[in-house]
Protein backbone atom coordinates (compact mmCIF):
# COMPACT_ATOMS: atom_id res chain seq x y z
CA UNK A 1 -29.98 7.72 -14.90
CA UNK A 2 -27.42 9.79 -14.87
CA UNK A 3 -26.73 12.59 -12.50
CA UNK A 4 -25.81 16.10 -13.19
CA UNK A 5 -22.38 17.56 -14.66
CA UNK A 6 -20.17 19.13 -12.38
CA UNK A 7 -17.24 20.77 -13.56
CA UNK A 8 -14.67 19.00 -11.37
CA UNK A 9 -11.79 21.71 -12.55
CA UNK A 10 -13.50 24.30 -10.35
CA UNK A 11 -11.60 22.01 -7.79
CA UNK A 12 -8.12 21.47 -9.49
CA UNK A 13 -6.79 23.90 -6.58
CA UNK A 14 -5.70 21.63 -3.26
CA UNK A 15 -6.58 24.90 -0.95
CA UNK A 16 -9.50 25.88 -3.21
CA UNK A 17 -11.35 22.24 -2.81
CA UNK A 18 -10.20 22.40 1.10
CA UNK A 19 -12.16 25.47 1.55
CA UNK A 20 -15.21 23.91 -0.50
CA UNK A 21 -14.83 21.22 2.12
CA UNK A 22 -14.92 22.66 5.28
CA UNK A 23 -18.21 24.92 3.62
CA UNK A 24 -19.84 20.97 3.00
CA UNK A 25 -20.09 22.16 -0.87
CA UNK A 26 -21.73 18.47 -2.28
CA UNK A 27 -19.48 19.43 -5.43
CA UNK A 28 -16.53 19.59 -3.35
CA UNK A 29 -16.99 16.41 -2.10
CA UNK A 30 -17.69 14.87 -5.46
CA UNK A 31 -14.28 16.33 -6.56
CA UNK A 32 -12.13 14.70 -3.95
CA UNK A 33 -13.75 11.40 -4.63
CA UNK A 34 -12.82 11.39 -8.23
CA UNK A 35 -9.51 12.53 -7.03
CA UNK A 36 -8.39 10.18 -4.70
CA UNK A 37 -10.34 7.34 -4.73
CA UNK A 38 -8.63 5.48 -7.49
CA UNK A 39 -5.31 5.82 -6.09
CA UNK A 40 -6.92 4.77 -2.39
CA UNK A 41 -8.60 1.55 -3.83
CA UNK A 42 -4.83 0.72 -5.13
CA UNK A 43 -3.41 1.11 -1.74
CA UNK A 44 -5.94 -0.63 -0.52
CA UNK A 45 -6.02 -3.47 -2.55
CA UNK A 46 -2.21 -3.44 -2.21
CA UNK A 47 -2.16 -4.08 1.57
CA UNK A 48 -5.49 -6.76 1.84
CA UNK A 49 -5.06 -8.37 -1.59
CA UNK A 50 -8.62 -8.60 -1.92
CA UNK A 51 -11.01 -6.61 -4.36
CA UNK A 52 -13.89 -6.75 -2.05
CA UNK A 53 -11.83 -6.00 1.48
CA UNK A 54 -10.41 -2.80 -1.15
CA UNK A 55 -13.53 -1.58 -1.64
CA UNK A 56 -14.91 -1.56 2.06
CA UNK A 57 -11.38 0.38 2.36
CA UNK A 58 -12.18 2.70 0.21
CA UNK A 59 -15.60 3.37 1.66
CA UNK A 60 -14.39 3.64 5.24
CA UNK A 61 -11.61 5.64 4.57
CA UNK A 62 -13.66 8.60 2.73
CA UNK A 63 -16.13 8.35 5.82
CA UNK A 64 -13.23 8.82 8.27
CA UNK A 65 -12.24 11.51 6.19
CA UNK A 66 -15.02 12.94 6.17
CA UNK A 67 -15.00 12.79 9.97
CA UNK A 68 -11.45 14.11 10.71
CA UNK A 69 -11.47 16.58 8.35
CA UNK A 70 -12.23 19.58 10.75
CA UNK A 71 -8.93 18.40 12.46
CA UNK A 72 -6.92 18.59 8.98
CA UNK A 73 -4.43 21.10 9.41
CA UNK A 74 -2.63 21.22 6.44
CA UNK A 75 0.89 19.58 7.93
CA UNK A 76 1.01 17.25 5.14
CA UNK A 77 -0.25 17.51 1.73
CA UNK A 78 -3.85 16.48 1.66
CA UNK A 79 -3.35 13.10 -0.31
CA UNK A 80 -0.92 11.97 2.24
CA UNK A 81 -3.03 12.58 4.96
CA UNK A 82 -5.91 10.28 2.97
CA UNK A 83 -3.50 7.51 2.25
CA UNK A 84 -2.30 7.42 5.76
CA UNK A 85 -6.19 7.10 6.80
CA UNK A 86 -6.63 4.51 3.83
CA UNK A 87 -3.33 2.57 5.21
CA UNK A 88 -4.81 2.87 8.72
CA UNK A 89 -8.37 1.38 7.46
CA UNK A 90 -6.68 -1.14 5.73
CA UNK A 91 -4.65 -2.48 8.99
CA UNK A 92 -7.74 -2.53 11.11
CA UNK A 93 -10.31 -4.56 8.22
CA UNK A 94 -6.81 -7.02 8.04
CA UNK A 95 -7.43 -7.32 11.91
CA UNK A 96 -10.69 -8.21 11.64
CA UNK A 97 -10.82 -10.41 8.93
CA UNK A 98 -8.15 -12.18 10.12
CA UNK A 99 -7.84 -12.62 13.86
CA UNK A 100 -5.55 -15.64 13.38
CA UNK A 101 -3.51 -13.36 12.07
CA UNK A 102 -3.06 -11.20 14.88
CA UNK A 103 -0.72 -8.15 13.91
CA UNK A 104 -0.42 -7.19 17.93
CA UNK A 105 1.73 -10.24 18.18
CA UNK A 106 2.04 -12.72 15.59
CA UNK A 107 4.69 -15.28 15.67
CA UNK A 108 6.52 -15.59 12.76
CA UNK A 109 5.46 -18.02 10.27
CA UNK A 110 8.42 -18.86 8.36
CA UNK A 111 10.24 -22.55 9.48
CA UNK A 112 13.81 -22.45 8.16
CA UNK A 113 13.13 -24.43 5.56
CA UNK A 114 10.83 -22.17 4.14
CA UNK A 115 13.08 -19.69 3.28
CA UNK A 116 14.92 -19.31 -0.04
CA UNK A 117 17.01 -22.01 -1.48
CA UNK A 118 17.61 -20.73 -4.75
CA UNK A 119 20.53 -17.98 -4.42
CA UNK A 120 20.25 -16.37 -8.01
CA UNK A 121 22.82 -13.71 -8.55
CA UNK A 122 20.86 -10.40 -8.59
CA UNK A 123 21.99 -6.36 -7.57
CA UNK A 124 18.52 -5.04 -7.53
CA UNK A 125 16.48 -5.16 -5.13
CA UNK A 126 12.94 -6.26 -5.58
CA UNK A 127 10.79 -3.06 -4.31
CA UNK A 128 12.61 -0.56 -5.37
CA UNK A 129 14.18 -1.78 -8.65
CA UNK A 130 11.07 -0.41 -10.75
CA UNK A 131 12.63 -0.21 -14.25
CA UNK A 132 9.54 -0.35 -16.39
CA UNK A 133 5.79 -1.27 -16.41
CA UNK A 134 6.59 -5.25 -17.16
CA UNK A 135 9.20 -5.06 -13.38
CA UNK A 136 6.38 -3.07 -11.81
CA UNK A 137 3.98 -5.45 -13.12
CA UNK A 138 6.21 -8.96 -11.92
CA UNK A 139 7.24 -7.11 -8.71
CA UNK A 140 3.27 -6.55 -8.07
CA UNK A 141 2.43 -10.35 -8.28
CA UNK A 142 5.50 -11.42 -6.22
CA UNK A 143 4.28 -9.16 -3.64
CA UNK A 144 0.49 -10.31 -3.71
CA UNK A 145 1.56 -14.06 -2.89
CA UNK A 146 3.55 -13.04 0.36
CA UNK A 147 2.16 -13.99 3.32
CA UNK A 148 0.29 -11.33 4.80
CA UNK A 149 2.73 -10.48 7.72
CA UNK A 150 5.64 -9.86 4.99
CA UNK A 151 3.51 -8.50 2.27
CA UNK A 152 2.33 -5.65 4.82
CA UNK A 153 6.43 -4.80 5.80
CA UNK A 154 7.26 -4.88 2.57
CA UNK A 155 4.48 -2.52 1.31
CA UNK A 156 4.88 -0.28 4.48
CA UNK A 157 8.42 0.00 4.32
CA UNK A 158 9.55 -0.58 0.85
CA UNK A 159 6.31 0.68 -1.04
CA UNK A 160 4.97 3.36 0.70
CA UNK A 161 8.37 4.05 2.20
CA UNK A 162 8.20 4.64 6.10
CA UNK A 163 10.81 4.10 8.49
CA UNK A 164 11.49 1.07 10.51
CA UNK A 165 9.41 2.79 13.82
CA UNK A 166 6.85 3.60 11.55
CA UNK A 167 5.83 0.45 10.32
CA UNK A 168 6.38 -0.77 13.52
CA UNK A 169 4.01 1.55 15.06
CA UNK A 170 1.58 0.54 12.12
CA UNK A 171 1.64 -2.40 12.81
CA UNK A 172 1.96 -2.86 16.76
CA UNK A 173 5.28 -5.03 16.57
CA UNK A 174 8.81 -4.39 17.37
CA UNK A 175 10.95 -2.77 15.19
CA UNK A 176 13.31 -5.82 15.20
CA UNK A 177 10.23 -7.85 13.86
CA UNK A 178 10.03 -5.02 10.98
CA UNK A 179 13.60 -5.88 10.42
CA UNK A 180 13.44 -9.58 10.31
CA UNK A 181 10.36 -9.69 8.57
CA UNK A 182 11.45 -7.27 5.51
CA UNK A 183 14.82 -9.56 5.31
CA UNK A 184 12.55 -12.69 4.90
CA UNK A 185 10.28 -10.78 2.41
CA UNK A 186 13.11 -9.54 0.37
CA UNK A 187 14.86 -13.26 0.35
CA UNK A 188 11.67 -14.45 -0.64
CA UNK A 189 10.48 -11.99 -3.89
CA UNK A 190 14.15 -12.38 -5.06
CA UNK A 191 13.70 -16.13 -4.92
CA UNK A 192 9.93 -15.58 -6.67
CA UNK A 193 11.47 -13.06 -9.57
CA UNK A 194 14.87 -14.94 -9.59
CA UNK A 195 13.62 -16.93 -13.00
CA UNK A 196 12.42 -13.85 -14.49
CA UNK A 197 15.45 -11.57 -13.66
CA UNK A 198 17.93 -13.96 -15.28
CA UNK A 199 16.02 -14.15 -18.48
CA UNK A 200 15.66 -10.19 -18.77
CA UNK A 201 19.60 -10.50 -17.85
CA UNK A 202 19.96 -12.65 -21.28
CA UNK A 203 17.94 -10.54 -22.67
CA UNK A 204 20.47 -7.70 -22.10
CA UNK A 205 23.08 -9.69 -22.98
CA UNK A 206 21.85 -10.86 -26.57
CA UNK A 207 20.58 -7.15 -27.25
């Protein structure tokens, strides 16, 4: 059955749908859902690599929003203050779907002879190189096949772009594990897009 129209544009205002919030207007509510959850299941999904962990992200995160929002005070715009729940939400279900995994203090999991071996010649960088939808797209799968302590450095630092201390303080680890981690991530999506890059390179070149 479905349920009744609401005109979601009565909303389109950030301080307008606020105000609708804090008043517990059911419409309001149903506005920032339709907002923000698409963009929260992608984050989501981007940091547990898993469609079913994304969508208990998703639910969590609009109850703790929900929650905190009397303490909202407007700092940051109100999208960034829902990812940074969403990314918080995320890092907790990772902790407890995962205990072997433990992001407090996890050794690192890469032997030496684990890393790279193929040393393609390449000036972008994998993260932030975004050309066009088919990089975005390749950069996306070399990302989802990192192990999860790289693939959540990468998408903390390089993704969602916070500092070194930040995504340390994410993730409860040193900032000199941030740094060695994001090295070994980076040597290992440019040995994971290294085939592709060099046939978009003769690409160029023919063209």
């Amino acid at each position: 059955m479905v349920g009744p129209y609401i005109d979601l544009s009565i909303y389109d205002d950030e301080a307008a749908l606020l105000a609708g919030l804090r008043r517990s207007d059911p419409d309001a509510c149903t506005c920032l859902v339709k907002r923000f959850a698409p963009l929260v299941y992608s984050r989501a999904l981007r940091l547990t690599n898993d469609p079913d962990d994304a969508e208990n992200v998703l639910q969590t995160t609009f109850i703790s929003v929900c929650k905190a929002l009397p303490t909202f005070d407007g700092a940051s715009s109100l999208g960034t203050w829902i990812y940074r729940i969403a990314t918080n939400e995320g890092l907790m279900l990772l902790r407890r779907r995962k205990p072997q995994l433990n992001l407090d203090s996890i050794a690192e999991t890469l032997q030496p002879d684990e890393l790279p071996q193929q040393r393609e010649p390449w000036s972008a960088d994998p993260v932030r190189a975004a050309l066009d939808a088919e990089l975005r797209g390749q950069i996306e799968q070399a990302i989802a096949v990192l192990p999860d302590s790289l693939r959540l450095v990468v998408i903390l630092r390089d993704v969602e772009g916070l500092s070194t201390e930040e995504t340390a303080a994410r993730l409860e680890i040193t900032p000199g594990t941030v740094k060695v981690r994001l090295h070994r991530a980076r040597l290992r999506l440019r040995e994971i897009l290294a085939a592709y890059m060099a046939q978009r390179a003769e690409g160029n070149d023919e063209a």
